[in-house]
PDB file of N, CA and C in Angstrom:
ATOM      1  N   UNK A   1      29.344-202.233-116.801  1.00  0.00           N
ATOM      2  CA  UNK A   1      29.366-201.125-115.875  1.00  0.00           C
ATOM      3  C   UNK A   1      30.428-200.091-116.267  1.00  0.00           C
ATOM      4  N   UNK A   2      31.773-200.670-116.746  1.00  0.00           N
ATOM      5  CA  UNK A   2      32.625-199.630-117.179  1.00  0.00           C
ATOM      6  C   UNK A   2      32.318-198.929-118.444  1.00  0.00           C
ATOM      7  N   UNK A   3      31.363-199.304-118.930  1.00  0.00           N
ATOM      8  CA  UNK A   3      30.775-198.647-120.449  1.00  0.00           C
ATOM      9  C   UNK A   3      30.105-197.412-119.833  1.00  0.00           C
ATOM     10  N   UNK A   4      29.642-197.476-118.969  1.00  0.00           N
ATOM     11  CA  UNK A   4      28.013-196.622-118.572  1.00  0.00           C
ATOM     12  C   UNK A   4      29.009-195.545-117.724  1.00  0.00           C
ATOM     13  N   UNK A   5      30.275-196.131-116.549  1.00  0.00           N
ATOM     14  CA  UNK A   5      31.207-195.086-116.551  1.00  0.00           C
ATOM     15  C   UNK A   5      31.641-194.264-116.934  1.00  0.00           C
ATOM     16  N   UNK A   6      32.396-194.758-118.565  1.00  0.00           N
ATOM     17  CA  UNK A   6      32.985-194.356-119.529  1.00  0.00           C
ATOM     18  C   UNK A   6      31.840-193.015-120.163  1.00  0.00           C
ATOM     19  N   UNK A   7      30.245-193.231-120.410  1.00  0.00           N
ATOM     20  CA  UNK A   7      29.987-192.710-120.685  1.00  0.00           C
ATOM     21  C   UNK A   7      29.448-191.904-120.100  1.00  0.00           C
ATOM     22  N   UNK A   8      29.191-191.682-118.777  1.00  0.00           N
ATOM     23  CA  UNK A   8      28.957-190.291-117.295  1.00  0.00           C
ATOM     24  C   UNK A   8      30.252-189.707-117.794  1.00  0.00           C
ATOM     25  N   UNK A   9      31.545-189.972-117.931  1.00  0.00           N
ATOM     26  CA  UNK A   9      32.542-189.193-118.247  1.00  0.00           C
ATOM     27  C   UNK A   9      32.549-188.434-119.379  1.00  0.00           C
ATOM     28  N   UNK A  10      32.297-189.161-120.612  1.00  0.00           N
ATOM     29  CA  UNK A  10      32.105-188.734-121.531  1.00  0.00           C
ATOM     30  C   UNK A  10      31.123-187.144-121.819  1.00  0.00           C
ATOM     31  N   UNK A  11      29.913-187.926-121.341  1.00  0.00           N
ATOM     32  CA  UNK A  11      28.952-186.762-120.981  1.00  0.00           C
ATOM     33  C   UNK A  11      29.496-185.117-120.364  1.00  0.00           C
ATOM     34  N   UNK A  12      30.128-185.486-119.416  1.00  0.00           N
ATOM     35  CA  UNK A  12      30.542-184.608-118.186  1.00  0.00           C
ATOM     36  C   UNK A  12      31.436-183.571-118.927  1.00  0.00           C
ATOM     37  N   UNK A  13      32.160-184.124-119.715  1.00  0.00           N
ATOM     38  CA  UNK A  13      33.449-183.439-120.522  1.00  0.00           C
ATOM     39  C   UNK A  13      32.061-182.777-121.702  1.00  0.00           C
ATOM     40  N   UNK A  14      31.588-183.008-122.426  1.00  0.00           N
ATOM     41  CA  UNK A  14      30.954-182.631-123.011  1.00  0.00           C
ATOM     42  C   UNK A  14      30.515-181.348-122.695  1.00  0.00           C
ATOM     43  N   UNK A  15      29.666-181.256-121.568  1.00  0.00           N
ATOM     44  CA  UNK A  15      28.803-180.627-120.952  1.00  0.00           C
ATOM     45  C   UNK A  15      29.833-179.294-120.379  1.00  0.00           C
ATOM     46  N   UNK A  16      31.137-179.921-119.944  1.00  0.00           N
ATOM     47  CA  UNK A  16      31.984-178.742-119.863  1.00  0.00           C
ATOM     48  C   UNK A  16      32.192-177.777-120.726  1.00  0.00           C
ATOM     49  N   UNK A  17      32.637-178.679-122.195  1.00  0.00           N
ATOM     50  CA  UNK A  17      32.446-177.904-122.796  1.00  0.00           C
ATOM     51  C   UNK A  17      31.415-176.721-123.661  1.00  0.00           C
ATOM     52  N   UNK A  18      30.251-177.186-123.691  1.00  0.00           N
ATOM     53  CA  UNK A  18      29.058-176.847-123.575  1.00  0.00           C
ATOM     54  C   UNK A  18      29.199-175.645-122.782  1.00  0.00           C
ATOM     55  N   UNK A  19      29.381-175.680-121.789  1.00  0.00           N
ATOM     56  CA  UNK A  19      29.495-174.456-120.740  1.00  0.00           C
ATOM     57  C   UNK A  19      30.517-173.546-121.242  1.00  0.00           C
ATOM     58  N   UNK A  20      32.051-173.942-121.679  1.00  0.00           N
ATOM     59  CA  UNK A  20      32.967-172.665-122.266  1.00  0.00           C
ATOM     60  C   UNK A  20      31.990-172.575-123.169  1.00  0.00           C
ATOM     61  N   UNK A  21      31.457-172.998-124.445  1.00  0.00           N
ATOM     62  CA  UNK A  21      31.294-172.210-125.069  1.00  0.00           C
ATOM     63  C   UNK A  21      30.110-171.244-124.907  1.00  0.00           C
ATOM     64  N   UNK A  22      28.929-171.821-124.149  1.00  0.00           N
ATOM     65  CA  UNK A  22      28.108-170.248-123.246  1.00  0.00           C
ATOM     66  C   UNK A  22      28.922-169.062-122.868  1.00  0.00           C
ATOM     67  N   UNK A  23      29.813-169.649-122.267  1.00  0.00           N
ATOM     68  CA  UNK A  23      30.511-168.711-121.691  1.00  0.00           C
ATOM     69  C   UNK A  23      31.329-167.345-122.546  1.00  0.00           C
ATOM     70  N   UNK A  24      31.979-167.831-123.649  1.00  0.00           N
ATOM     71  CA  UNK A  24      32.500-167.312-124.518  1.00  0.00           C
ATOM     72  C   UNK A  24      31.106-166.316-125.518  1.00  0.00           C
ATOM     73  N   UNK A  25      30.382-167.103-125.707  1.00  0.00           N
ATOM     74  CA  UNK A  25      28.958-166.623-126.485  1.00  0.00           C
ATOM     75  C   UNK A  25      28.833-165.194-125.688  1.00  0.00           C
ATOM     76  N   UNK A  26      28.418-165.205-124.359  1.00  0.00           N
ATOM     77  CA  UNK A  26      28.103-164.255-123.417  1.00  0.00           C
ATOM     78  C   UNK A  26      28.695-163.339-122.881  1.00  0.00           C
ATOM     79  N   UNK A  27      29.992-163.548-123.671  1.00  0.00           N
ATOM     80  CA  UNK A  27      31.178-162.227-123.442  1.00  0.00           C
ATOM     81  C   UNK A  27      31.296-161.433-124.597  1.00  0.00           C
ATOM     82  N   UNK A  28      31.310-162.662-126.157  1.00  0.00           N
ATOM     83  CA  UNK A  28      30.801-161.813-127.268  1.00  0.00           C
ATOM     84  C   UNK A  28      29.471-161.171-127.526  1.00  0.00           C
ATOM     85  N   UNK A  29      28.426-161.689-126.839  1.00  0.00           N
ATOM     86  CA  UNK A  29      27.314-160.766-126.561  1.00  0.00           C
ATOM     87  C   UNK A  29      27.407-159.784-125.920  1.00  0.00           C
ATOM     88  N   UNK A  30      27.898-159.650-124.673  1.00  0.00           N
ATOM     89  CA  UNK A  30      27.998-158.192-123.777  1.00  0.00           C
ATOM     90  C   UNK A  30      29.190-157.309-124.578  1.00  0.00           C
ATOM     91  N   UNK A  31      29.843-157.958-125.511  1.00  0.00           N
ATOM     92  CA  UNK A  31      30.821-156.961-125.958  1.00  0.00           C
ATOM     93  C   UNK A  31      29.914-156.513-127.140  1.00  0.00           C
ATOM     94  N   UNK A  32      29.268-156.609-127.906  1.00  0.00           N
ATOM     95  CA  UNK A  32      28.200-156.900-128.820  1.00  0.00           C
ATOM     96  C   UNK A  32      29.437-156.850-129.787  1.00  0.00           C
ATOM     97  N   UNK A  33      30.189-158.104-129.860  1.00  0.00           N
ATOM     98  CA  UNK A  33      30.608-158.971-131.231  1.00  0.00           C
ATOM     99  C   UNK A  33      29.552-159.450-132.519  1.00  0.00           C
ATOM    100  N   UNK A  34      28.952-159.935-131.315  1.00  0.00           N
ATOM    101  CA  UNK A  34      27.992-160.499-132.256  1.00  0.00           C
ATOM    102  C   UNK A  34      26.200-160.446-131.859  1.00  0.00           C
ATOM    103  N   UNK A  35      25.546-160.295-132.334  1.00  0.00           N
ATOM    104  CA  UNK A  35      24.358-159.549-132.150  1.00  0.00           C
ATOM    105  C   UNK A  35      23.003-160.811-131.793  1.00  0.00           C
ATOM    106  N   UNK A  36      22.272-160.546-130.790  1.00  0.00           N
ATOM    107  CA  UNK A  36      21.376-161.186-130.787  1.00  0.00           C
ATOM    108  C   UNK A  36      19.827-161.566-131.594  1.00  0.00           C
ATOM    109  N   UNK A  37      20.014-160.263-132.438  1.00  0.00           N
ATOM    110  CA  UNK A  37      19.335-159.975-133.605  1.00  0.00           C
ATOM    111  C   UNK A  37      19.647-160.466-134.669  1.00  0.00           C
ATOM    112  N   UNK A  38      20.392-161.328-134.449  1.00  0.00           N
ATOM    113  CA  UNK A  38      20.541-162.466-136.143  1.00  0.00           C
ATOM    114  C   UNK A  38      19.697-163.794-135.350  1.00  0.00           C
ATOM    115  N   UNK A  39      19.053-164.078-136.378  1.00  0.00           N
ATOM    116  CA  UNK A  39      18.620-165.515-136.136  1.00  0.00           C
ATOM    117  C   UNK A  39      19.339-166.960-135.596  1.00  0.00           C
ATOM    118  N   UNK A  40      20.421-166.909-136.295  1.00  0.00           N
ATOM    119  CA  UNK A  40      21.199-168.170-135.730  1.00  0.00           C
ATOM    120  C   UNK A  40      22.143-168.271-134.599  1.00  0.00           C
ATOM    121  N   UNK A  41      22.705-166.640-134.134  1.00  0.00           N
ATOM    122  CA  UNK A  41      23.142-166.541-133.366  1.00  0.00           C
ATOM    123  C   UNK A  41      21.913-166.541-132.101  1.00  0.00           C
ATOM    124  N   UNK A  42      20.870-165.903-132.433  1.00  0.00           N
ATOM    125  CA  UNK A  42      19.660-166.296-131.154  1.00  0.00           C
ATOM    126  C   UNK A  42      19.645-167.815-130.905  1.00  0.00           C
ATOM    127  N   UNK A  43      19.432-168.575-131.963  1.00  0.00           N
ATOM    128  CA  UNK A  43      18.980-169.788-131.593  1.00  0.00           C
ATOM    129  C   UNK A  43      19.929-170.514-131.269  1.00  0.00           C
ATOM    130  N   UNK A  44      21.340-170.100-131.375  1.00  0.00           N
ATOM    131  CA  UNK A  44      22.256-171.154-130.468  1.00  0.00           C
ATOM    132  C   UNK A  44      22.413-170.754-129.245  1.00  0.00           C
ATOM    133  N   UNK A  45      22.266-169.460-128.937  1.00  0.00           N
ATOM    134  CA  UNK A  45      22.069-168.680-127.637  1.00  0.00           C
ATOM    135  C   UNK A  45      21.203-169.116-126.879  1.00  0.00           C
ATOM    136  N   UNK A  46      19.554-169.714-127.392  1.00  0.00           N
ATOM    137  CA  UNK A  46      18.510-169.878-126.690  1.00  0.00           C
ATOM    138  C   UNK A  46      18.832-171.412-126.083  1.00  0.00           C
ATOM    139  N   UNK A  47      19.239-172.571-127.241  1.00  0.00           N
ATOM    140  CA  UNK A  47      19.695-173.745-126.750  1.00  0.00           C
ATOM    141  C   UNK A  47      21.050-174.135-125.615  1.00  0.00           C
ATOM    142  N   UNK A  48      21.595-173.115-126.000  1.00  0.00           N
ATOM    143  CA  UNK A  48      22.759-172.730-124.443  1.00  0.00           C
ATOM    144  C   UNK A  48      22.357-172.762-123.543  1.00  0.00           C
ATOM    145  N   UNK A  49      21.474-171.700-123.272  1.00  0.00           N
ATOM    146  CA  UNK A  49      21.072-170.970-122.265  1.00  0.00           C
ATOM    147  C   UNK A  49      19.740-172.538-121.824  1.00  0.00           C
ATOM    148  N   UNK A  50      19.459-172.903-122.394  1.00  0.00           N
ATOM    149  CA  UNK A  50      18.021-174.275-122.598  1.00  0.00           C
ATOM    150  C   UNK A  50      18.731-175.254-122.029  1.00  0.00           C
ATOM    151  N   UNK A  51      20.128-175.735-122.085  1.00  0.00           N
ATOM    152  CA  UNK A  51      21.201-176.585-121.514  1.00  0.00           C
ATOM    153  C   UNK A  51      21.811-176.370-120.282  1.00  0.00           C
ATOM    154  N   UNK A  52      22.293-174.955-120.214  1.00  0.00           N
ATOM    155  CA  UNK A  52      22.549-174.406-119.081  1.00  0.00           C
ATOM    156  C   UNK A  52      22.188-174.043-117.990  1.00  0.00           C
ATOM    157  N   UNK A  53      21.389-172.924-117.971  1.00  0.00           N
ATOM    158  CA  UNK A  53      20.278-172.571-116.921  1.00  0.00           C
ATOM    159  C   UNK A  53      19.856-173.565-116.104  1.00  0.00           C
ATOM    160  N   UNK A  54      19.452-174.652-116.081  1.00  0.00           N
ATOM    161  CA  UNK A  54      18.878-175.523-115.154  1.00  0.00           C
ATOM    162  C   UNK A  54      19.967-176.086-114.096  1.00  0.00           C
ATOM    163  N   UNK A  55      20.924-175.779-114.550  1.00  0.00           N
ATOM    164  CA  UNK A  55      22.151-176.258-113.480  1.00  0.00           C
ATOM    165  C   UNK A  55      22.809-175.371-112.840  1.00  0.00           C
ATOM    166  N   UNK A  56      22.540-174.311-113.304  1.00  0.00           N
ATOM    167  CA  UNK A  56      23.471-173.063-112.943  1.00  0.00           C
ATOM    168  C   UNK A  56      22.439-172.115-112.046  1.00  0.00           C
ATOM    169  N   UNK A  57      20.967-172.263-112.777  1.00  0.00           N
ATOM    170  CA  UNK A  57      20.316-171.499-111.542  1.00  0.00           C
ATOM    171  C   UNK A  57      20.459-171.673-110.143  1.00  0.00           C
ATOM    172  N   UNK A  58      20.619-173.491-109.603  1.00  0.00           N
ATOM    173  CA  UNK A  58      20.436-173.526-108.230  1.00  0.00           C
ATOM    174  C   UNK A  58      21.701-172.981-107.691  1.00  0.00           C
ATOM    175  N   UNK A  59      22.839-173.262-108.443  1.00  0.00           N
ATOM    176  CA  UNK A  59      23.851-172.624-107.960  1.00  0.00           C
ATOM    177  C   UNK A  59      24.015-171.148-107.453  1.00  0.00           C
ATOM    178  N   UNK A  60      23.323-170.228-108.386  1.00  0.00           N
ATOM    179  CA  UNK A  60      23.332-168.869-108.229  1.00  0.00           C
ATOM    180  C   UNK A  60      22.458-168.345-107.074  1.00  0.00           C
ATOM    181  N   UNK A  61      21.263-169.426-106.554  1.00  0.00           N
ATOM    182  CA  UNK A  61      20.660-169.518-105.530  1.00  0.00           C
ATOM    183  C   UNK A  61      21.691-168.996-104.412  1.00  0.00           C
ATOM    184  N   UNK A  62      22.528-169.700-104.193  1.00  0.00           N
ATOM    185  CA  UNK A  62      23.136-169.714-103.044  1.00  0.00           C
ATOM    186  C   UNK A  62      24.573-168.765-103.133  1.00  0.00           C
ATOM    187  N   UNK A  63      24.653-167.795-103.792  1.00  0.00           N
ATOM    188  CA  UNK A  63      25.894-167.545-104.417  1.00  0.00           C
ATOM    189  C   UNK A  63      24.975-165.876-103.976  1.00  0.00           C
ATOM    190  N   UNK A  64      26.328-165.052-102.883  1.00  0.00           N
ATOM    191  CA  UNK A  64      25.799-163.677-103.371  1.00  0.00           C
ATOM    192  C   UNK A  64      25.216-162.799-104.384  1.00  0.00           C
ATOM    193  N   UNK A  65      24.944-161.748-104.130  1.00  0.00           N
ATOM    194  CA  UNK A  65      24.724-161.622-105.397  1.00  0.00           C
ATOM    195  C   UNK A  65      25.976-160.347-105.632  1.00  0.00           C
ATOM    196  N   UNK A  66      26.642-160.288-107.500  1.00  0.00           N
ATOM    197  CA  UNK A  66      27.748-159.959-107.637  1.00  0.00           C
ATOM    198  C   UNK A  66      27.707-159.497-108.820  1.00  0.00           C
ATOM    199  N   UNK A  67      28.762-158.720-109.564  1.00  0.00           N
ATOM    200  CA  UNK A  67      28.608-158.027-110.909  1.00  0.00           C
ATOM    201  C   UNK A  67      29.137-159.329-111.515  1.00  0.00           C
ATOM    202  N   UNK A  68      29.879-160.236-111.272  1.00  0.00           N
ATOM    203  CA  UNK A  68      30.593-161.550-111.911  1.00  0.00           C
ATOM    204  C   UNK A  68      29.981-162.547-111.422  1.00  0.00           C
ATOM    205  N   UNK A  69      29.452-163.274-112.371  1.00  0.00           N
ATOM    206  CA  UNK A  69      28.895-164.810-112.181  1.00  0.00           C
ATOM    207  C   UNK A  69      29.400-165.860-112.142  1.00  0.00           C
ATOM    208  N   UNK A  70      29.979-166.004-110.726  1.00  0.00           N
ATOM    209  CA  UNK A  70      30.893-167.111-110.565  1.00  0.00           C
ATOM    210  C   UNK A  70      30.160-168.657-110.637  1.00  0.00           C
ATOM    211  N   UNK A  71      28.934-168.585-110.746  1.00  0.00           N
ATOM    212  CA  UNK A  71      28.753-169.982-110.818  1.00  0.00           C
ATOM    213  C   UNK A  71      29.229-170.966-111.917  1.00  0.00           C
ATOM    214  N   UNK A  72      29.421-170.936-112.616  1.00  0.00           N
ATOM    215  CA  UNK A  72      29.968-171.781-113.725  1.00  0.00           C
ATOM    216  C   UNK A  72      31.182-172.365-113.251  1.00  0.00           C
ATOM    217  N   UNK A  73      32.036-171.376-112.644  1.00  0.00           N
ATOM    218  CA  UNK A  73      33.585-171.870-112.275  1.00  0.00           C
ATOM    219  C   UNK A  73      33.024-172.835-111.078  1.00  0.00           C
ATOM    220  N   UNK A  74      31.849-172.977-110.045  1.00  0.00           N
ATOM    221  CA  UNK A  74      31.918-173.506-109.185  1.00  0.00           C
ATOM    222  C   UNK A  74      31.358-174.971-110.130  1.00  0.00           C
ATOM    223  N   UNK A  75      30.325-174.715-110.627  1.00  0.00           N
ATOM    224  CA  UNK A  75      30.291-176.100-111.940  1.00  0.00           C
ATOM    225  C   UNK A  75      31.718-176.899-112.692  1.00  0.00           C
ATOM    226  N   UNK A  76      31.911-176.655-113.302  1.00  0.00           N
ATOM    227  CA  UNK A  76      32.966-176.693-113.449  1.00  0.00           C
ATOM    228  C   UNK A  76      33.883-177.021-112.301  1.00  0.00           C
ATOM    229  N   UNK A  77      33.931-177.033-110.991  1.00  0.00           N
ATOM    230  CA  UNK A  77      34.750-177.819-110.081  1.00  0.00           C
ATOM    231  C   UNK A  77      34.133-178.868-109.384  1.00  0.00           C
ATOM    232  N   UNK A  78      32.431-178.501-109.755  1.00  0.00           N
ATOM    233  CA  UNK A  78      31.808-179.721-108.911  1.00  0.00           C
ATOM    234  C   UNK A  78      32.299-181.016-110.009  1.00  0.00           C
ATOM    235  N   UNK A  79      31.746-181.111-111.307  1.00  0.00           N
ATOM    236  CA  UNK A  79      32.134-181.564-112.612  1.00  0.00           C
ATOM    237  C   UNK A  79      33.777-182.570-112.311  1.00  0.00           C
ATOM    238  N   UNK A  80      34.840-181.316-112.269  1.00  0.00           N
ATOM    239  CA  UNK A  80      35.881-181.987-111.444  1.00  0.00           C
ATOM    240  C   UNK A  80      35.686-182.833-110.769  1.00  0.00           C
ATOM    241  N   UNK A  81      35.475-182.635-109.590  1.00  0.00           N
ATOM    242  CA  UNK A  81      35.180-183.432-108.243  1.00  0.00           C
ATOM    243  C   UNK A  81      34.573-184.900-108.714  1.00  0.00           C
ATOM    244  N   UNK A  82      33.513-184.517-109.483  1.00  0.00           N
ATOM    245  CA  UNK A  82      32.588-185.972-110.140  1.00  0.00           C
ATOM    246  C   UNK A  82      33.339-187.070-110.984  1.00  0.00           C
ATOM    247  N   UNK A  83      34.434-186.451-112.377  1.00  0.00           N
ATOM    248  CA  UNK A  83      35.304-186.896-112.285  1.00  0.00           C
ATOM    249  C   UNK A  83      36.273-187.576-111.858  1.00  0.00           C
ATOM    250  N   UNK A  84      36.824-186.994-111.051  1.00  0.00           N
ATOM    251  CA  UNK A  84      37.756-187.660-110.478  1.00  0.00           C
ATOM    252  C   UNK A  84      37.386-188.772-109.518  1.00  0.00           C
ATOM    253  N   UNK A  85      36.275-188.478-108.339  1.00  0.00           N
ATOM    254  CA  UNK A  85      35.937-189.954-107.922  1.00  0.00           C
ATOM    255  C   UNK A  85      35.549-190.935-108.823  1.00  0.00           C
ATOM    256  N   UNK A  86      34.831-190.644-109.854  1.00  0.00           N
ATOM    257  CA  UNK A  86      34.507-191.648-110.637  1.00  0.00           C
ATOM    258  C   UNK A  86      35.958-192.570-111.353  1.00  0.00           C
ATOM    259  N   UNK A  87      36.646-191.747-111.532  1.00  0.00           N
ATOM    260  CA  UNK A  87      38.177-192.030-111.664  1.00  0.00           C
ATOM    261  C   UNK A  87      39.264-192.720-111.049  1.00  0.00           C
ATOM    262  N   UNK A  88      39.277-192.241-109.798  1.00  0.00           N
ATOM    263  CA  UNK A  88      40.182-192.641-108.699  1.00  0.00           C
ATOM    264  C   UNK A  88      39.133-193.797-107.810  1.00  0.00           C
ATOM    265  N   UNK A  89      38.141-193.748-107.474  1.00  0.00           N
ATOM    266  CA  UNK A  89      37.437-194.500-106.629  1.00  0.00           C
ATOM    267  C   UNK A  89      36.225-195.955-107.525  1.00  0.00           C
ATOM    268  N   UNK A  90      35.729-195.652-108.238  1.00  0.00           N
ATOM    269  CA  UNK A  90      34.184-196.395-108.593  1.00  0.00           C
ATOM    270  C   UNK A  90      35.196-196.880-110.044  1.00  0.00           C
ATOM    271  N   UNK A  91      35.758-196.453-110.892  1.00  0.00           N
ATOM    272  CA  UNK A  91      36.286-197.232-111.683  1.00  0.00           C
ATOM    273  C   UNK A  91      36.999-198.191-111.449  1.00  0.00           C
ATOM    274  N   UNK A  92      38.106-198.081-110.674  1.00  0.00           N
ATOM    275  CA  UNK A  92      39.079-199.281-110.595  1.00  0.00           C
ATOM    276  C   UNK A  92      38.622-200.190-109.938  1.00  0.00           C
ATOM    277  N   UNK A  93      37.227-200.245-108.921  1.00  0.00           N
ATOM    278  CA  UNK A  93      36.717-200.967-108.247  1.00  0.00           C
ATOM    279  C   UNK A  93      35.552-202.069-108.997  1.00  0.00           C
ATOM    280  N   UNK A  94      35.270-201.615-110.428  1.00  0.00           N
ATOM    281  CA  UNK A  94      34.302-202.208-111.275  1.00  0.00           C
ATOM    282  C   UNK A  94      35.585-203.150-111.948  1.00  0.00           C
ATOM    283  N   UNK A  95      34.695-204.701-111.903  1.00  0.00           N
ATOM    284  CA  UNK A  95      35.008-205.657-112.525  1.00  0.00           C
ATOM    285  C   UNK A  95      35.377-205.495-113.317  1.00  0.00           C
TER     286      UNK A  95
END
């Protein structure tokens, strides 16, 4: 059980990071650093966005609407939150 823990955590951190780096991608895109018209920069863009989007849409559901897209930061604290109980509560309690 602490393996399968270990690895929801694992995951979770991953996935965070996963998210900075969308995040970062999508600031050098709106700054046009770097162009969506190269091939490889599309296709890591499309698999971001293929990773992302499904978690972040429901969020934005419920989220005014705003020139800044705060949902990620609220990801990113749910993420937290998941963490840490898994941490403080359901780990130390597994055999």
């Amino acid at each position: 059980m602490r393996v399968l823990l270990e690895v929801i955590l694992m995951a979770l951190e991953i996935y965070k990071w996963v998210m900075v780096i969308m995040i970062v991608m999508s600031w050098l895109i709106a700054f046009n650093v770097v162009n969506t018209r190269n091939q490889f920069v599309d296709q890591v863009w499309r698999m971001l966005l293929s990773v992302t989007e499904p978690v972040l849409r429901p969020i934005r559901q419920f989220l005014p609407r705003m020139q800044l897209d705060l949902s990620p930061i609220i990801l990113f604290f749910a993420i937290y939150i998941v963490q840490e109980v898994i941490k403080r509560y359901i780990y130390p309690n597994v055999f």
